[in-house]
N, C-alpha and C. Protein backbone atom coordinates (compact mmCIF):
# COMPACT_ATOMS: atom_id res chain seq x y z
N UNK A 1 0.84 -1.19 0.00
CA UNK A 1 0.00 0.00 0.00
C UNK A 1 0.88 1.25 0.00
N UNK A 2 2.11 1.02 0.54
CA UNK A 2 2.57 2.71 0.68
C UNK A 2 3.12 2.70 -0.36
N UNK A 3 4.20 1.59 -0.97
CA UNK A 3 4.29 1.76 -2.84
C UNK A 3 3.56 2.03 -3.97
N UNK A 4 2.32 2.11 -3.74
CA UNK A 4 1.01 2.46 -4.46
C UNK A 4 0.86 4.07 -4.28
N UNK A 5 1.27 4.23 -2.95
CA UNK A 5 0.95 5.70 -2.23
C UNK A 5 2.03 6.80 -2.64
N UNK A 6 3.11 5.79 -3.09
CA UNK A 6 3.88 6.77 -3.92
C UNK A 6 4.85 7.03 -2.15
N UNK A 7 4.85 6.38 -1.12
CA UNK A 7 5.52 6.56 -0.33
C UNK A 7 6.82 5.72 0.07
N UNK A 8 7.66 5.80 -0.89
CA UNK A 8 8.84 4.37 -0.82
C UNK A 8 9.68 4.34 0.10
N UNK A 9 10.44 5.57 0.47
CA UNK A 9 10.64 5.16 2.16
C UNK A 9 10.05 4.60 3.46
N UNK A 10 8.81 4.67 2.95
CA UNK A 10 8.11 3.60 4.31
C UNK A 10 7.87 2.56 3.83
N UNK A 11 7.87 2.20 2.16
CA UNK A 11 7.60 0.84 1.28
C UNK A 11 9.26 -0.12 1.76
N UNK A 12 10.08 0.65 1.77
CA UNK A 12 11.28 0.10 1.65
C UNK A 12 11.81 -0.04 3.14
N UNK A 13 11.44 0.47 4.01
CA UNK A 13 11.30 -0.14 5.76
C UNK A 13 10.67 -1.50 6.07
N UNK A 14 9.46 -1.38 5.50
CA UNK A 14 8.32 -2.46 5.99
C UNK A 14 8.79 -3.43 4.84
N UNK A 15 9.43 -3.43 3.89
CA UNK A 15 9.65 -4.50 2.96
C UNK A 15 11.11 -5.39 3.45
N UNK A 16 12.00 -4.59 3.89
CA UNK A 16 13.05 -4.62 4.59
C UNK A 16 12.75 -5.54 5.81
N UNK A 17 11.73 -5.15 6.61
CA UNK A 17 11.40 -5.90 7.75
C UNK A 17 10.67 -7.42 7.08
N UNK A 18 9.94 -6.91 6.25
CA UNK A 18 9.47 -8.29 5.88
C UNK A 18 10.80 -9.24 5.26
N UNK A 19 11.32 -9.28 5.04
CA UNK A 19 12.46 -9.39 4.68
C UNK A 19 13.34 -10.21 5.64
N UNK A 20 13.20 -9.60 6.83
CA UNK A 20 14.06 -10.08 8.20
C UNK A 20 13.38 -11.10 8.57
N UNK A 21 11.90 -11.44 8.58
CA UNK A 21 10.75 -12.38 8.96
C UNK A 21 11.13 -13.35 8.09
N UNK A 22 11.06 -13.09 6.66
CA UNK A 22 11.50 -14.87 5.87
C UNK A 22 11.87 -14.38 4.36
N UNK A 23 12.96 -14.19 4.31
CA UNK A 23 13.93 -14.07 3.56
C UNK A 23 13.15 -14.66 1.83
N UNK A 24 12.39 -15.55 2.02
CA UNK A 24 12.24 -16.60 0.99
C UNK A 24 11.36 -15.95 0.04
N UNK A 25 10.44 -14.75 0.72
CA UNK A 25 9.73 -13.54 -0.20
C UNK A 25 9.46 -13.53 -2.10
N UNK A 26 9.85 -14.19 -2.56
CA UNK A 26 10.50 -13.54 -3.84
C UNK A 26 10.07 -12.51 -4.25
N UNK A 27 8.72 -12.43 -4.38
CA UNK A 27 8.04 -11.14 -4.60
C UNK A 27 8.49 -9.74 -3.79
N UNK A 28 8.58 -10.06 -2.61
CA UNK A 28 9.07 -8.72 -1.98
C UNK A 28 10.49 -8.05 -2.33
N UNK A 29 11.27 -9.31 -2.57
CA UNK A 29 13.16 -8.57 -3.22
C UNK A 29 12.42 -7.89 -4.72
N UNK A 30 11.49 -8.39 -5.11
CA UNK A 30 11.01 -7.45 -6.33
C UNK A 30 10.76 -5.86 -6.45
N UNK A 31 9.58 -6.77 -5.11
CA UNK A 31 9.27 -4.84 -4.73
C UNK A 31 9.68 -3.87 -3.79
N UNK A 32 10.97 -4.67 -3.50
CA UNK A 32 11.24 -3.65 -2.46
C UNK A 32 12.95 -3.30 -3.42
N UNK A 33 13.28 -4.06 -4.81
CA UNK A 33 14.00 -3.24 -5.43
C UNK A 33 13.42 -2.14 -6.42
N UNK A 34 12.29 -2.07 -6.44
CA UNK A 34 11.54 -1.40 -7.14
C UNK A 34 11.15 -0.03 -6.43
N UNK A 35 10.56 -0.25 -5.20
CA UNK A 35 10.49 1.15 -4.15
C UNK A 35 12.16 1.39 -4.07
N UNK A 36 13.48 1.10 -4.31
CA UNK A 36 14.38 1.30 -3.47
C UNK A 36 14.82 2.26 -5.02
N UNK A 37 14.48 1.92 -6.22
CA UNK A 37 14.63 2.63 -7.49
C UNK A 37 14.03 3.80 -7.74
N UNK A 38 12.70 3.59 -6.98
CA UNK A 38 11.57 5.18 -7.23
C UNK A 38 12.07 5.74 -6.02
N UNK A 39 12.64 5.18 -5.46
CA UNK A 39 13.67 6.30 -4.06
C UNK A 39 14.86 7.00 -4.48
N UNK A 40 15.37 6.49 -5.78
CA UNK A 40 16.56 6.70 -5.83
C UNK A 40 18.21 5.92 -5.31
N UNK A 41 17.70 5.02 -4.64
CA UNK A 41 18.70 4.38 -3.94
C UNK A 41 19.27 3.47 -5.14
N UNK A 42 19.55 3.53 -6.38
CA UNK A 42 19.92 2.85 -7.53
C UNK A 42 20.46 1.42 -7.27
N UNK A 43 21.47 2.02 -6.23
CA UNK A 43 22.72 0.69 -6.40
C UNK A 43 22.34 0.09 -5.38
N UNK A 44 21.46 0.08 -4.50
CA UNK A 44 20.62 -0.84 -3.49
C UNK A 44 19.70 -1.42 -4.58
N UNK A 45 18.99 -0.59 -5.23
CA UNK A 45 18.06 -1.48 -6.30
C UNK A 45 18.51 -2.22 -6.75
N UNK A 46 19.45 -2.34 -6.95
CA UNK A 46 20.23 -3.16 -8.14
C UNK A 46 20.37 -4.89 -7.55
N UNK A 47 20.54 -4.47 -6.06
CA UNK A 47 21.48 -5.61 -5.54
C UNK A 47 19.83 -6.32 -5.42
N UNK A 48 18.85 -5.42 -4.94
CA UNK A 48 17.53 -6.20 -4.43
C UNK A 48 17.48 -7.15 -5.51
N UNK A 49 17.19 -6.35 -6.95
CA UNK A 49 16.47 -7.09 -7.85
C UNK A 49 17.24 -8.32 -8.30
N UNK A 50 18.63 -7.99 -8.11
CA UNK A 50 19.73 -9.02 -8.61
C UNK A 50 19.17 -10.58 -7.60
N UNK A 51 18.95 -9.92 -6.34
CA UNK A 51 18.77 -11.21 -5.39
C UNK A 51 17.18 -11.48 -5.63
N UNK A 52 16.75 -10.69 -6.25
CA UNK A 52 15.37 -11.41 -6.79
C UNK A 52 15.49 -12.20 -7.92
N UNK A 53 16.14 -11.61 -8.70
CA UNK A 53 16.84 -12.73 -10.24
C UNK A 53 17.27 -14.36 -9.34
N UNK A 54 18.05 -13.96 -8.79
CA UNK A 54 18.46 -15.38 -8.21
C UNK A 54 17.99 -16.31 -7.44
N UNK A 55 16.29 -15.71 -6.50
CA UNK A 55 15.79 -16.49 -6.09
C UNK A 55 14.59 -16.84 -6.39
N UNK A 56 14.39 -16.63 -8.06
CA UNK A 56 13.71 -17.03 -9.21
C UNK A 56 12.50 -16.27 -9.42
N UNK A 57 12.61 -14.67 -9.69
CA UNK A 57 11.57 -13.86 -10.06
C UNK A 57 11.83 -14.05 -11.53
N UNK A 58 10.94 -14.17 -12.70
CA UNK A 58 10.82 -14.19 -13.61
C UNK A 58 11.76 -13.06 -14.29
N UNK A 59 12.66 -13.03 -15.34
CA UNK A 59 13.87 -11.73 -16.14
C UNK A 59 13.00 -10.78 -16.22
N UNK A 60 11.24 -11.37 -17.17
CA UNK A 60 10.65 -10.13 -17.65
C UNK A 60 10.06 -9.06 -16.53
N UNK A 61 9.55 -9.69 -15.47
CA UNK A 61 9.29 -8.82 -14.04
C UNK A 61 10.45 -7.79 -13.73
N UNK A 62 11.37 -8.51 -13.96
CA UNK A 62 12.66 -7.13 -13.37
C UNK A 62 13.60 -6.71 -14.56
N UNK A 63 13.34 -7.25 -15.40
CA UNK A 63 14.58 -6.48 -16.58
C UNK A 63 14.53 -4.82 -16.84
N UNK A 64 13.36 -4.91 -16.57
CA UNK A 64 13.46 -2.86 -17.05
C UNK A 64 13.83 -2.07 -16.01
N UNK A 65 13.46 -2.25 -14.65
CA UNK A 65 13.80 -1.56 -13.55
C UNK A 65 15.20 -2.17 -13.14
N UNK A 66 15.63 -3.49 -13.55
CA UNK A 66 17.52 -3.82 -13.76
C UNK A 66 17.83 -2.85 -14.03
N UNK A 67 18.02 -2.83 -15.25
CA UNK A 67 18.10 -2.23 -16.62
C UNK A 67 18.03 -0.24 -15.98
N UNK A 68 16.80 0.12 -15.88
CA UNK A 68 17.05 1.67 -15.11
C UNK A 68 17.81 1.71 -14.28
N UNK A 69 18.04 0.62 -13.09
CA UNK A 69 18.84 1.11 -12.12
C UNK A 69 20.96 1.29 -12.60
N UNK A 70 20.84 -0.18 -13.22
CA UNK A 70 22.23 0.13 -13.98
C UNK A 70 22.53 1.75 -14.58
N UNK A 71 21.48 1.60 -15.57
CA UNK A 71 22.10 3.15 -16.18
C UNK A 71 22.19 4.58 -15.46
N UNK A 72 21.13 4.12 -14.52
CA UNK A 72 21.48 5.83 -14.02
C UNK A 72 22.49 5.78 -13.09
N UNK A 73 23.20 4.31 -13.05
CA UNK A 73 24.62 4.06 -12.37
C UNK A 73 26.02 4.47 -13.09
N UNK A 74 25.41 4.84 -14.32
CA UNK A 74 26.50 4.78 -15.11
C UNK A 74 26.88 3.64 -16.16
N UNK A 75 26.13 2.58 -15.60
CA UNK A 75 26.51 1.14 -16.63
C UNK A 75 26.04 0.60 -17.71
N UNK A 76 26.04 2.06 -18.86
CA UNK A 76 25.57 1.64 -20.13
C UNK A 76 26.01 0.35 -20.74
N UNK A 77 27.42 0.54 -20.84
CA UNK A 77 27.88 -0.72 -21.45
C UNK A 77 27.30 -2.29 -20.94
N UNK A 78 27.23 -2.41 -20.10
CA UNK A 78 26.57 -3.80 -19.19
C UNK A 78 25.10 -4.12 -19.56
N UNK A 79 24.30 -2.52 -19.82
CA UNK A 79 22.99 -3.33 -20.68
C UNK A 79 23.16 -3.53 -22.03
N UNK A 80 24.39 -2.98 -22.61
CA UNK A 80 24.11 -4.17 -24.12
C UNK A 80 24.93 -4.88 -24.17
N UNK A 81 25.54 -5.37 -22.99
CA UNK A 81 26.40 -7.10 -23.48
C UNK A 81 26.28 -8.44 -22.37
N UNK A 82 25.31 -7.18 -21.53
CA UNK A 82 25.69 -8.59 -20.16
C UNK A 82 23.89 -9.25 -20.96
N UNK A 83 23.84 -10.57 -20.32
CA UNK A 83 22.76 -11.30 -21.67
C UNK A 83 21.24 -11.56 -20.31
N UNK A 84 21.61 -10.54 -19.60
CA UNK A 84 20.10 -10.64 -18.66
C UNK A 84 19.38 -9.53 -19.44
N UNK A 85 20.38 -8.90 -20.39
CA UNK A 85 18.99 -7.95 -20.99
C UNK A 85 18.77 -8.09 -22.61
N UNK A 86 18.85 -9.03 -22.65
CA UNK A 86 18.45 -9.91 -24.26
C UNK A 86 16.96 -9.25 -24.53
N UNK A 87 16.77 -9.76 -25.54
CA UNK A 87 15.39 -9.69 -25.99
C UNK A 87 14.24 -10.43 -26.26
N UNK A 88 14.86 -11.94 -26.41
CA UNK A 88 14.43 -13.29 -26.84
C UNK A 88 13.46 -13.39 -25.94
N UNK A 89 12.39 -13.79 -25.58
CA UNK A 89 11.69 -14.52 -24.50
C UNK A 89 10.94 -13.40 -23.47
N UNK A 90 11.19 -12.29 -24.25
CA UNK A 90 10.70 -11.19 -23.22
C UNK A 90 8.94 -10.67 -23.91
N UNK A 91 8.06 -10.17 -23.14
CA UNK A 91 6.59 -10.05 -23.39
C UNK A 91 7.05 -8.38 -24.22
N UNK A 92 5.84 -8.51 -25.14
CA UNK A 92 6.57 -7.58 -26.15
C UNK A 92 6.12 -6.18 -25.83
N UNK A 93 5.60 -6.00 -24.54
CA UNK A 93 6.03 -4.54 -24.23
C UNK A 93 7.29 -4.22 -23.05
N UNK A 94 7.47 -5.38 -22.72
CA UNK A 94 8.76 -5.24 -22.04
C UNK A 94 9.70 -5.35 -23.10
N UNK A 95 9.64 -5.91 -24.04
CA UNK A 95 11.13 -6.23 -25.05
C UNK A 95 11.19 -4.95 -25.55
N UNK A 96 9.78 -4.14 -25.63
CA UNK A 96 9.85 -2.82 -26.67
C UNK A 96 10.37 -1.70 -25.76
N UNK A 97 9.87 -1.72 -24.15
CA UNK A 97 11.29 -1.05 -23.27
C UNK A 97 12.23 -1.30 -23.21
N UNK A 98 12.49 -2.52 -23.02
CA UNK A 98 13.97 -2.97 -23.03
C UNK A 98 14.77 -2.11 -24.08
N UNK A 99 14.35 -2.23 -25.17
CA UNK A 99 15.24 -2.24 -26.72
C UNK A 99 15.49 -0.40 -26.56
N UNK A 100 14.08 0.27 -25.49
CA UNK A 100 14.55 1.69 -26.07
C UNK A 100 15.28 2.37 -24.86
N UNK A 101 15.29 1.14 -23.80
CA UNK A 101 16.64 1.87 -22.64
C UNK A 101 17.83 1.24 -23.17
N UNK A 102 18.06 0.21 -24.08
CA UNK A 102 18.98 -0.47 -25.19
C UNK A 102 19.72 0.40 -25.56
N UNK A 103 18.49 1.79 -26.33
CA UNK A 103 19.03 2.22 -27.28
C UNK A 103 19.60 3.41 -26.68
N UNK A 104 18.98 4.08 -25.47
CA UNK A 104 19.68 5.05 -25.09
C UNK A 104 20.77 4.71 -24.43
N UNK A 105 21.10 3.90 -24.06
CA UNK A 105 22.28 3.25 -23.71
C UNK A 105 23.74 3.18 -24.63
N UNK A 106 23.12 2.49 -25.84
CA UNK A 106 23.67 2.75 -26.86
C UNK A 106 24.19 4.25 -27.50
N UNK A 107 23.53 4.98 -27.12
CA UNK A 107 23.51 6.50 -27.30
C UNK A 107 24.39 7.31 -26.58
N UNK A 108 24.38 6.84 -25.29
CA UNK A 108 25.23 7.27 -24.37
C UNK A 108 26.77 6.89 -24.46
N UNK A 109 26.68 5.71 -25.24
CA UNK A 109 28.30 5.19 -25.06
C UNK A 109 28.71 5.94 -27.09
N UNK A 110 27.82 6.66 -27.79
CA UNK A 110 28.36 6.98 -28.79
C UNK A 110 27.64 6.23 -29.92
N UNK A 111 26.91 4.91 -29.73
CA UNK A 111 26.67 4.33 -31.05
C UNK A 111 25.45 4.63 -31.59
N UNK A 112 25.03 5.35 -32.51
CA UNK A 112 24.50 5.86 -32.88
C UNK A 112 22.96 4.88 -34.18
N UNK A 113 24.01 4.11 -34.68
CA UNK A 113 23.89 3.16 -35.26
C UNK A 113 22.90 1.86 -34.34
N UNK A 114 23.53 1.81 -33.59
CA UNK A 114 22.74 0.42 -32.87
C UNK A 114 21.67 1.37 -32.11
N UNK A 115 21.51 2.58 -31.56
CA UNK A 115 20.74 3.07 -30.78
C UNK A 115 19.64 2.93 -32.12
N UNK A 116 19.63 3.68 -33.33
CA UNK A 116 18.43 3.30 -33.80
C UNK A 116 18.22 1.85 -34.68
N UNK A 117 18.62 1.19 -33.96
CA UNK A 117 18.14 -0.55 -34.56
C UNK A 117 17.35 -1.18 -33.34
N UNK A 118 18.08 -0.64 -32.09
CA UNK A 118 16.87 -0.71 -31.01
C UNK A 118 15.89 -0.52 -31.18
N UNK A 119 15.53 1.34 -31.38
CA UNK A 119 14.46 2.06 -31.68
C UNK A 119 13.55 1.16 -32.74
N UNK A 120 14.38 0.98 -33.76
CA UNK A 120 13.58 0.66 -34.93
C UNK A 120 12.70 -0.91 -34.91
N UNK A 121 13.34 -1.50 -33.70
CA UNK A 121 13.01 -2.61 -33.64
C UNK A 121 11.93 -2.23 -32.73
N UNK A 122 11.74 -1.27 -31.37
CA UNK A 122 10.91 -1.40 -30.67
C UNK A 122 9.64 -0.68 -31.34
N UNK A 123 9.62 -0.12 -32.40
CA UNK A 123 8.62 0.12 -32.97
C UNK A 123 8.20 -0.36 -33.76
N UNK A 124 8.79 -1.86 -34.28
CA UNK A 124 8.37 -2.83 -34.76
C UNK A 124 7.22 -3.67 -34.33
N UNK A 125 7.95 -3.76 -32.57
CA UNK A 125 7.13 -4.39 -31.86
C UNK A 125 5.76 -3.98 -31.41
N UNK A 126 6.04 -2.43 -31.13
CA UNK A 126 4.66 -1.41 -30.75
C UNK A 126 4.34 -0.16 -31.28
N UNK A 127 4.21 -0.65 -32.69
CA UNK A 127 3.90 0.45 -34.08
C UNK A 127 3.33 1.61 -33.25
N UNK A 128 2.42 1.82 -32.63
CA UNK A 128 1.51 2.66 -32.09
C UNK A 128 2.10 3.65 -31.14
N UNK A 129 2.58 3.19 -30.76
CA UNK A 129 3.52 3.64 -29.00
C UNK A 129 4.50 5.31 -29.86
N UNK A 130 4.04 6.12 -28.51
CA UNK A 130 5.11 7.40 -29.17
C UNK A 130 6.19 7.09 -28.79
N UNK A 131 6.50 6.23 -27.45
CA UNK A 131 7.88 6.31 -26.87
C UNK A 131 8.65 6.25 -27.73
N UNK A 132 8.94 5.27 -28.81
CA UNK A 132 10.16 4.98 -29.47
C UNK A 132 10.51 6.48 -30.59
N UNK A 133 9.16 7.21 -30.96
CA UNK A 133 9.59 8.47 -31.60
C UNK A 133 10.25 9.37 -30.57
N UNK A 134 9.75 9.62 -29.11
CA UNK A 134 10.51 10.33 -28.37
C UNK A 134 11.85 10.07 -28.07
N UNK A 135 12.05 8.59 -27.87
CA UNK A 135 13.66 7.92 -27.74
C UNK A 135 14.63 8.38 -29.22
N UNK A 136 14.28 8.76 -30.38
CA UNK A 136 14.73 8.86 -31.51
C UNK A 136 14.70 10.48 -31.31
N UNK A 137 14.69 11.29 -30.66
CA UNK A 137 14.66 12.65 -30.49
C UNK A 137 16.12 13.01 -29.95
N UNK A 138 16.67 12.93 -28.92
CA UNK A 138 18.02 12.95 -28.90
C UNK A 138 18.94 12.11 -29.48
N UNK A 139 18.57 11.27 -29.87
CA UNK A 139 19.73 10.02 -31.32
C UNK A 139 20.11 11.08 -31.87
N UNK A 140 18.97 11.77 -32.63
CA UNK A 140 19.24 12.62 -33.94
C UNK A 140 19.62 13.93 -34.00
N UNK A 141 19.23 14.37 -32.25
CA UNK A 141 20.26 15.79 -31.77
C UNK A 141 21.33 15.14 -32.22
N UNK A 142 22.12 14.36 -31.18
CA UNK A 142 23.59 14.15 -30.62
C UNK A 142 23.94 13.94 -32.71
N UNK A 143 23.55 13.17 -33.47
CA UNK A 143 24.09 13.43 -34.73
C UNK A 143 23.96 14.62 -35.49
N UNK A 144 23.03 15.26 -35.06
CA UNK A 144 23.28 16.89 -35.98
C UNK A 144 21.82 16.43 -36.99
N UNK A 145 21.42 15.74 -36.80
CA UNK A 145 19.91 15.55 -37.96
C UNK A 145 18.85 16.42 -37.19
N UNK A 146 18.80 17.36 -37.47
CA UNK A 146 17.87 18.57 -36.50
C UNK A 146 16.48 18.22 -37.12
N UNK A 147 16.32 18.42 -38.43
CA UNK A 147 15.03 18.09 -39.24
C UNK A 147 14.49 16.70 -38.99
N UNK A 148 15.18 15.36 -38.67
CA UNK A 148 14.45 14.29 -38.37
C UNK A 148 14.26 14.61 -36.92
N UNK A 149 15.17 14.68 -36.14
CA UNK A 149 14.73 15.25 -34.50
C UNK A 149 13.37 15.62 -34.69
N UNK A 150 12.94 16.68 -35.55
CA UNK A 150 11.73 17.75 -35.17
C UNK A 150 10.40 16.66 -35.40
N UNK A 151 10.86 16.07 -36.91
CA UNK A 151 9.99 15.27 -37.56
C UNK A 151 9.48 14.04 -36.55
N UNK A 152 10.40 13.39 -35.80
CA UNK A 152 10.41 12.60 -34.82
C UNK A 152 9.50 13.05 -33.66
N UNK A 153 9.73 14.54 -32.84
CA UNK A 153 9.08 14.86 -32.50
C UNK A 153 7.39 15.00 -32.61
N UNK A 154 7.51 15.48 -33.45
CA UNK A 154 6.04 15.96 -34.65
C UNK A 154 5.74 14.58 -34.10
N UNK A 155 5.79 12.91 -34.95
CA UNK A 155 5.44 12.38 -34.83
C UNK A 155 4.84 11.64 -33.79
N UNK A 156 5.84 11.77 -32.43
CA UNK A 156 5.25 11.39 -31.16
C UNK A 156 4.02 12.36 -30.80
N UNK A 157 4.49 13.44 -30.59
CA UNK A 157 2.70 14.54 -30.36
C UNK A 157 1.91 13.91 -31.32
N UNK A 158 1.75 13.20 -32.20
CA UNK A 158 0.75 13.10 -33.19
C UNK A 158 0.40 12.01 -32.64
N UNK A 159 1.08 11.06 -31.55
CA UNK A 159 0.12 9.30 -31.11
C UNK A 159 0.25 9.59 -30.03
N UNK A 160 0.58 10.60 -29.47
CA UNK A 160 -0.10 11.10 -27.90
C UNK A 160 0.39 12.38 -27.71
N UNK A 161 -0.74 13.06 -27.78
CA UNK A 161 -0.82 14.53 -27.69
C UNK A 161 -0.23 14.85 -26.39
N UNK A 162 -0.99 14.15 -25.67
CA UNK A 162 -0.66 14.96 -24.28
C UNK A 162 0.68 14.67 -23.33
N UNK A 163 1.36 13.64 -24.09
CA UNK A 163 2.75 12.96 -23.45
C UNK A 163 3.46 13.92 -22.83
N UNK A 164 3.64 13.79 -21.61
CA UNK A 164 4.80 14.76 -21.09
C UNK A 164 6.18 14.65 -22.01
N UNK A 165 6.76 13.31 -22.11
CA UNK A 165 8.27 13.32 -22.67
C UNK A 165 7.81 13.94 -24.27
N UNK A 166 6.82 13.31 -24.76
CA UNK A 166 6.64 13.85 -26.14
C UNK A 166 6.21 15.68 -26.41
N UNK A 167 5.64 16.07 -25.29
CA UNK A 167 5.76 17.37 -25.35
C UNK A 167 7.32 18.44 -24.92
N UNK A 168 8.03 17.55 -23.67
CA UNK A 168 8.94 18.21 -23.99
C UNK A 168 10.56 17.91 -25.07
């Protein structure tokens, strides 16, 4: 309830304690790396969800909030080679996040190229979805393509008007 409430320091106490009661939780190393991510505590997230990976939470349950907590660690490179963040076997709106924190990842370390094969793939998967036009908005800054940037833009406001990321 208090992770719902948007209150993760008291989500991440009482999950913690539950925690101390019986370790065997799996669900709770889920969600209590998940409140420990919307807290900010990254590299605590990391370790939760890792020990949720290992005491058999499903990849697709935690690959994207993995996956966020690495990068805002700094560890682009690790989501495109370490193979917990594949694509194979993943439900295809998680594969279509996956591919576009992939791609900014990719973006971040310089490749420009693979960032939009991500993109291009996750809008393969979810034609409809603006995200992947908004993810293709700084690709095409950082290369100097100002006119597809805009066009990119354009296009996300056009499959959701009211998108915060697509408006700004």
């Amino acid at each position: 309830a208090r992770f719902d409430q948007r209150d993760y320091k008291g989500a991440v106490i009482q999950l913690k304690n539950a925690l101390q009661l019986d370790k065997s939780l799996i669900q709770v190393h889920l969600l209590l790396g998940q409140a420990l991510l919307a807290d900010g505590q990254v590299v605590a997230a990391q370790t939760a969800l890792e020990e949720a990976l290992q005491r058999g939470v499903n990849r697709a349950e935690l690959v994207v909030p993995l996956a966020e907590s690495m990068i805002q660690q700094g560890k682009q490179e690790d989501i495109l080679r370490d193979a917990r963040f594949s694509i194979p076997g993943l439900p295809l709106r998680t594969a279509a996040t996956l591919l576009l924190l992939r791609a900014g990842a990719a973006a971040d370390l310089g490749d420009a190229r693979q960032a939009m094969a991500d993109i291009d793939e996750a809008r393969r998967l979810e034609p409809g979805s603006a995200a992947s036009w908004v993810a293709e908005v700084p690709v095409r800054i950082r290369a100097g393509q100002l006119t597809e940037a805009l066009a990119a833009a354009d296009r996300a406001l056009m499959l959701a008007p009211g998108d915060v990321e697509a408006l700004h």
